[in-house]
Protein backbone atom coordinates (compact mmCIF):
# COMPACT_ATOMS: atom_id res chain seq x y z
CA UNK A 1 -28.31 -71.67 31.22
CA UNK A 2 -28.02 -68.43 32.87
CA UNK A 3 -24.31 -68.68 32.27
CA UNK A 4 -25.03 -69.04 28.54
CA UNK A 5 -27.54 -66.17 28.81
CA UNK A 6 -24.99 -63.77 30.69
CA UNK A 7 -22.66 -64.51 28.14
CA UNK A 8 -24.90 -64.22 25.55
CA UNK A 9 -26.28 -60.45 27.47
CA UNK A 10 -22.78 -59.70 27.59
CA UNK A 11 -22.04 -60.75 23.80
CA UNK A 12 -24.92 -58.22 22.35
CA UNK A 13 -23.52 -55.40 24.56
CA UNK A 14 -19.93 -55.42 23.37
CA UNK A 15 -21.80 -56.08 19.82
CA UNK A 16 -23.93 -52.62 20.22
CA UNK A 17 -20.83 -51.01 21.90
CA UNK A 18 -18.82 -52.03 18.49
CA UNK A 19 -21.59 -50.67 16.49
CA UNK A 20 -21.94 -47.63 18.28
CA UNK A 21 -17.76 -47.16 17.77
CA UNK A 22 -18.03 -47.39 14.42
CA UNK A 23 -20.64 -45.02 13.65
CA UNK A 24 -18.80 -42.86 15.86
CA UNK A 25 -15.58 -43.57 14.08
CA UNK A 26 -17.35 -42.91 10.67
CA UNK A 27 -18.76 -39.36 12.40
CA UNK A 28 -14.90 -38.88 12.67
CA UNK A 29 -14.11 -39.63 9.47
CA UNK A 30 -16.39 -37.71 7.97
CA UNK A 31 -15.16 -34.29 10.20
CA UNK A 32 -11.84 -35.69 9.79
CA UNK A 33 -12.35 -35.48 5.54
CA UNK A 34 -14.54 -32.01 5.51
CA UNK A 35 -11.52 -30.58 7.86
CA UNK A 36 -8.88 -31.96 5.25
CA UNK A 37 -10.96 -30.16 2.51
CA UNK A 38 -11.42 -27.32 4.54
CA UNK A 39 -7.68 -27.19 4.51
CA UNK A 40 -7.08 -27.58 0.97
CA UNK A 41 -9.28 -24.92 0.11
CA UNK A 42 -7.95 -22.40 3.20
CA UNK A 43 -4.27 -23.51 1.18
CA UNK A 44 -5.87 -22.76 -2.28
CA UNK A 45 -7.20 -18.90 -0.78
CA UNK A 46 -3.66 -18.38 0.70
CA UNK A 47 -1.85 -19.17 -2.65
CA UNK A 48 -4.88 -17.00 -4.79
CA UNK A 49 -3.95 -14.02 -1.89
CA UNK A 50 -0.23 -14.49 -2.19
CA UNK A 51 -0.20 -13.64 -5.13
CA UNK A 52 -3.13 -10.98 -5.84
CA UNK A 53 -0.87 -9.13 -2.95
CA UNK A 54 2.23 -9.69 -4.82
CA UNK A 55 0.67 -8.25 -8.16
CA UNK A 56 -0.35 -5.51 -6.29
CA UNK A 57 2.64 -4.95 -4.18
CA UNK A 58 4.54 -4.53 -7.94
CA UNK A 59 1.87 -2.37 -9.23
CA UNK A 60 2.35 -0.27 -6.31
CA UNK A 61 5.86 0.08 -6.73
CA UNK A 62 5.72 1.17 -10.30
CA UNK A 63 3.20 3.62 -9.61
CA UNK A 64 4.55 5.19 -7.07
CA UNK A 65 8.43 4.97 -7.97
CA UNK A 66 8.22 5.92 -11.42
CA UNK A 67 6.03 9.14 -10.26
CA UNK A 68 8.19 9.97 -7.17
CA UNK A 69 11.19 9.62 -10.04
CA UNK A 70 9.23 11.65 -12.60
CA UNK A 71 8.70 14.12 -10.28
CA UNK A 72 12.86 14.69 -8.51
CA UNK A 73 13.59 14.64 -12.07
CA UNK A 74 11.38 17.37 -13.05
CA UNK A 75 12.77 19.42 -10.20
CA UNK A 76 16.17 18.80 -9.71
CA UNK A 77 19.13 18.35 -11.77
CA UNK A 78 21.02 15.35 -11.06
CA UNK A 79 18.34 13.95 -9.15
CA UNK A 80 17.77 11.09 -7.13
CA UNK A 81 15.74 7.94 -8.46
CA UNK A 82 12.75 6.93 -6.15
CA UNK A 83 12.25 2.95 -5.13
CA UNK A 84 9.74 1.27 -3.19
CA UNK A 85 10.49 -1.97 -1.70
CA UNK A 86 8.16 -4.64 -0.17
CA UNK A 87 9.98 -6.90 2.88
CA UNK A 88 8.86 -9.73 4.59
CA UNK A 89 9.85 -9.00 8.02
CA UNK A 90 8.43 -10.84 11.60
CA UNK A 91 5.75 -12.23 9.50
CA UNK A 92 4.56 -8.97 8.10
CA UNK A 93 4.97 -7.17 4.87
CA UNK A 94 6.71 -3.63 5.57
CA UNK A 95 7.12 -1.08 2.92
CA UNK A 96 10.74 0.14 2.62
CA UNK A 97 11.78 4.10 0.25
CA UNK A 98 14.85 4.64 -0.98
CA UNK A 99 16.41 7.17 -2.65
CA UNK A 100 18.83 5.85 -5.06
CA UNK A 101 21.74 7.70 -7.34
CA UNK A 102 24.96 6.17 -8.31
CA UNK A 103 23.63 2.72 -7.54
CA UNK A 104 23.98 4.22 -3.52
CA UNK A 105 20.43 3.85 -1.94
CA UNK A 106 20.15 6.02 1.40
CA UNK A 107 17.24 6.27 3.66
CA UNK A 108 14.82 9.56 2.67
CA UNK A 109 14.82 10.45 6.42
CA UNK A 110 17.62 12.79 7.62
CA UNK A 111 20.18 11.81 4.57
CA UNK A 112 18.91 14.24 2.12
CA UNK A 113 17.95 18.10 2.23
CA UNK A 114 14.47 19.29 3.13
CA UNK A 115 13.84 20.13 -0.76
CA UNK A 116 14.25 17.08 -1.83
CA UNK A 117 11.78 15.69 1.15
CA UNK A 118 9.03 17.73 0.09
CA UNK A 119 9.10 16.69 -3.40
CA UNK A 120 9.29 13.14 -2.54
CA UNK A 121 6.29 13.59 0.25
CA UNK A 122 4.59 15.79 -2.26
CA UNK A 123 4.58 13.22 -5.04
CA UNK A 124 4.26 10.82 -2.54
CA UNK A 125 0.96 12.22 -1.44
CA UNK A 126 -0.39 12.97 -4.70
CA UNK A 127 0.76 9.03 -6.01
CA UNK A 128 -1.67 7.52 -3.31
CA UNK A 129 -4.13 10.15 -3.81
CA UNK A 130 -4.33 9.38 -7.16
CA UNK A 131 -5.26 5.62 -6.19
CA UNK A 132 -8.45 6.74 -4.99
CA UNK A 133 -11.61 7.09 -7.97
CA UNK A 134 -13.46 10.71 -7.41
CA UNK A 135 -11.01 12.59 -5.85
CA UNK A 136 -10.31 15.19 -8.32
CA UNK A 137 -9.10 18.13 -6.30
CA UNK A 138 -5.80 17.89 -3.72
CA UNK A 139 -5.21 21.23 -1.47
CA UNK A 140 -1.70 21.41 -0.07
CA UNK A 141 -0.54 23.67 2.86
CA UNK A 142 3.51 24.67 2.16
CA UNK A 143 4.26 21.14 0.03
CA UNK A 144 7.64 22.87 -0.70
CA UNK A 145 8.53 25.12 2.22
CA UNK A 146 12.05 24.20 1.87
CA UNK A 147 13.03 25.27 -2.37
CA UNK A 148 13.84 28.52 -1.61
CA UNK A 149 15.43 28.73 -5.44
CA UNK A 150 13.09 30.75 -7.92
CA UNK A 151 14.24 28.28 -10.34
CA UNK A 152 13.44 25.22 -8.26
CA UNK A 153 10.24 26.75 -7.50
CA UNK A 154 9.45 27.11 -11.42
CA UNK A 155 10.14 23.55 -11.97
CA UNK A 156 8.17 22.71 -9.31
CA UNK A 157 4.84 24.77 -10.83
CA UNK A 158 5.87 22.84 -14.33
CA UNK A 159 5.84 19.76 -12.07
CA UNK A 160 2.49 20.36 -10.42
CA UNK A 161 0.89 21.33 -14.16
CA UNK A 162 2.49 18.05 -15.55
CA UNK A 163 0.79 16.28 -12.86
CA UNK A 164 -2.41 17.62 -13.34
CA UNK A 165 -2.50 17.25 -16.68
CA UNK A 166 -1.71 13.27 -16.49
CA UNK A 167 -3.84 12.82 -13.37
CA UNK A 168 -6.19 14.69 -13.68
CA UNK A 169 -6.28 15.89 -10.30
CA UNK A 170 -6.77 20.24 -9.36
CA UNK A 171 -4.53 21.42 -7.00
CA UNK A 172 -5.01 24.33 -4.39
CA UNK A 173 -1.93 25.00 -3.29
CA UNK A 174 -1.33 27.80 0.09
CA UNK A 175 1.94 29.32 -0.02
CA UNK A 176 4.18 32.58 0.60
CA UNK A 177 6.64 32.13 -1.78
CA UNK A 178 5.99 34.53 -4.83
CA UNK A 179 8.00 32.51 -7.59
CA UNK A 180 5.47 29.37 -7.24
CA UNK A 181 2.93 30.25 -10.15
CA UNK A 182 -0.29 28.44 -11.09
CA UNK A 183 -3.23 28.73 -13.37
CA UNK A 184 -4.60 31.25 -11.18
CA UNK A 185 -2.85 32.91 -8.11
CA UNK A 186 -4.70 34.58 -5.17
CA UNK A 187 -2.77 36.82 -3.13
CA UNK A 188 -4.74 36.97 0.68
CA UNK A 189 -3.31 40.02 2.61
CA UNK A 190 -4.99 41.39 5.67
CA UNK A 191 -8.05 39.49 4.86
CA UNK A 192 -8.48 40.90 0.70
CA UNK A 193 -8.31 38.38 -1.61
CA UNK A 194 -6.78 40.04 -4.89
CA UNK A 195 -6.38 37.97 -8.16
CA UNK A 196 -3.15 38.30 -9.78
C-alpha cells in the first residue's frame, strides 16, 4: 500500500520534473541555436563592413592624394607628393598625411614651409568638399597667406581655375595679395567695392 502509493506519488513527480527539464532544455536549445545564428549573421555584417570600409578607405586615398599631388605640383616646382594612409591603431582606424619626395615621407606639421601647408590644407579642403553632392560654391578667407611669390601666386590662380573646371565647384576667394587673379576680382577699400 501506501508505501507503493508514495513511491508511486513520488515516481510521477520526478516524471513531471523530467518533463518539465526537457522542455526547458529544448527552450535552451532553441535560444541557444537563434543566438548561434544571430552570431553568424553579426560575423557575416562585420566581414560585408570590413570591407565596404576598406573600399572606401582606398577610394579616399586616391581622391584625396592624387588631388593634394595635382595640386603641389601645379604650384611648386619640385614638389612634394601627397599620401593618405589608413592605420589600425588601439582598435580604431586613424588617418595618417604624408608628404613624400625622394622616397622620404615627413609629417605635414612643422617639417615643411607655410606655402606648402596652405596648398595642402587648401586642396585638402576643397578634396572633402568635393565629396559632398550640391555644394557648388567654396569661399576661402587667406587659403594662401603664406606664397608671397607673384609667380607662386599665378600658379596658384591656374590651380584654383583647374580645379574648378574639373570639380565644378565656384570659388570666392578674400585676399590682399594683388598677384592672385580670378575670373572676376573685387577690390573692397574703405567700404567701395570697385570691379577690376
Amino acid at each position: 500500500s501506501e508505501e507503493f502509493y508514495a513511491r508511486e506519488k513520488k515516481f510521477n513527480a520526478l516524471k513531471s520534473e523530467r518533463n518539465t527539464l526537457r522542455s526547458q532544455l529544448k527552450d535552451v536549445q532553441a535560444r541557444l541555436d537563434r543566438c548561434l545564428q544571430n552570431k553568424t549573421n553579426a560575423m557575416k555584417a562585420r566581414a560585408i563592413l570590413q570591407t565596404v570600409a576598406e573600399a572606401t578607405q582606398k577610394q579616399l586615398q586616391y581622391h584625396i592624394s592624387s588631388l593634394v599631388s595635382m595640386a603641389l605640383a601645379s604650384v611648386f616646382p619640385n614638389p612634394y607628393k601627397f599620401e593618405v594612409e589608413f592605420v589600425q591603431k588601439r582598435n580604431k582606424v586613424e588617418c595618417a598625411l604624408w608628404l613624400v619626395r625622394r622616397g622620404e615621407r615627413v609629417k605635414p606639421m612643422g617639417s615643411v614651409g607655410g606655402g606648402v601647408l596652405d596648398v595642402v590644407s587648401f586642396a585638402c579642403r576643397v578634396a572633402m568638399w568635393s565629396l559632398k553632392k550640391n555644394r557648388p560654391v567654396m569661399i576661402l578667407d587667406e587659403p594662401f597667406k603664406f606664397l608671397h611669390s607673384p609667380e607662386l601666386q599665378n600658379n596658384c590662380t591656374l590651380m584654383v581655375k583647374e580645379l574648378n573646371r574639373k570639380l565644378g565647384i565656384q570659388f570666392i576667394i578674400v585676399t590682399d595679395q594683388s598677384s592672385m587673379g580670378g575670373d572676376r576680382v573685387f577690390s573692397v577699400k574703405n567700404g567701395m567695392v570697385k570691379l577690376l
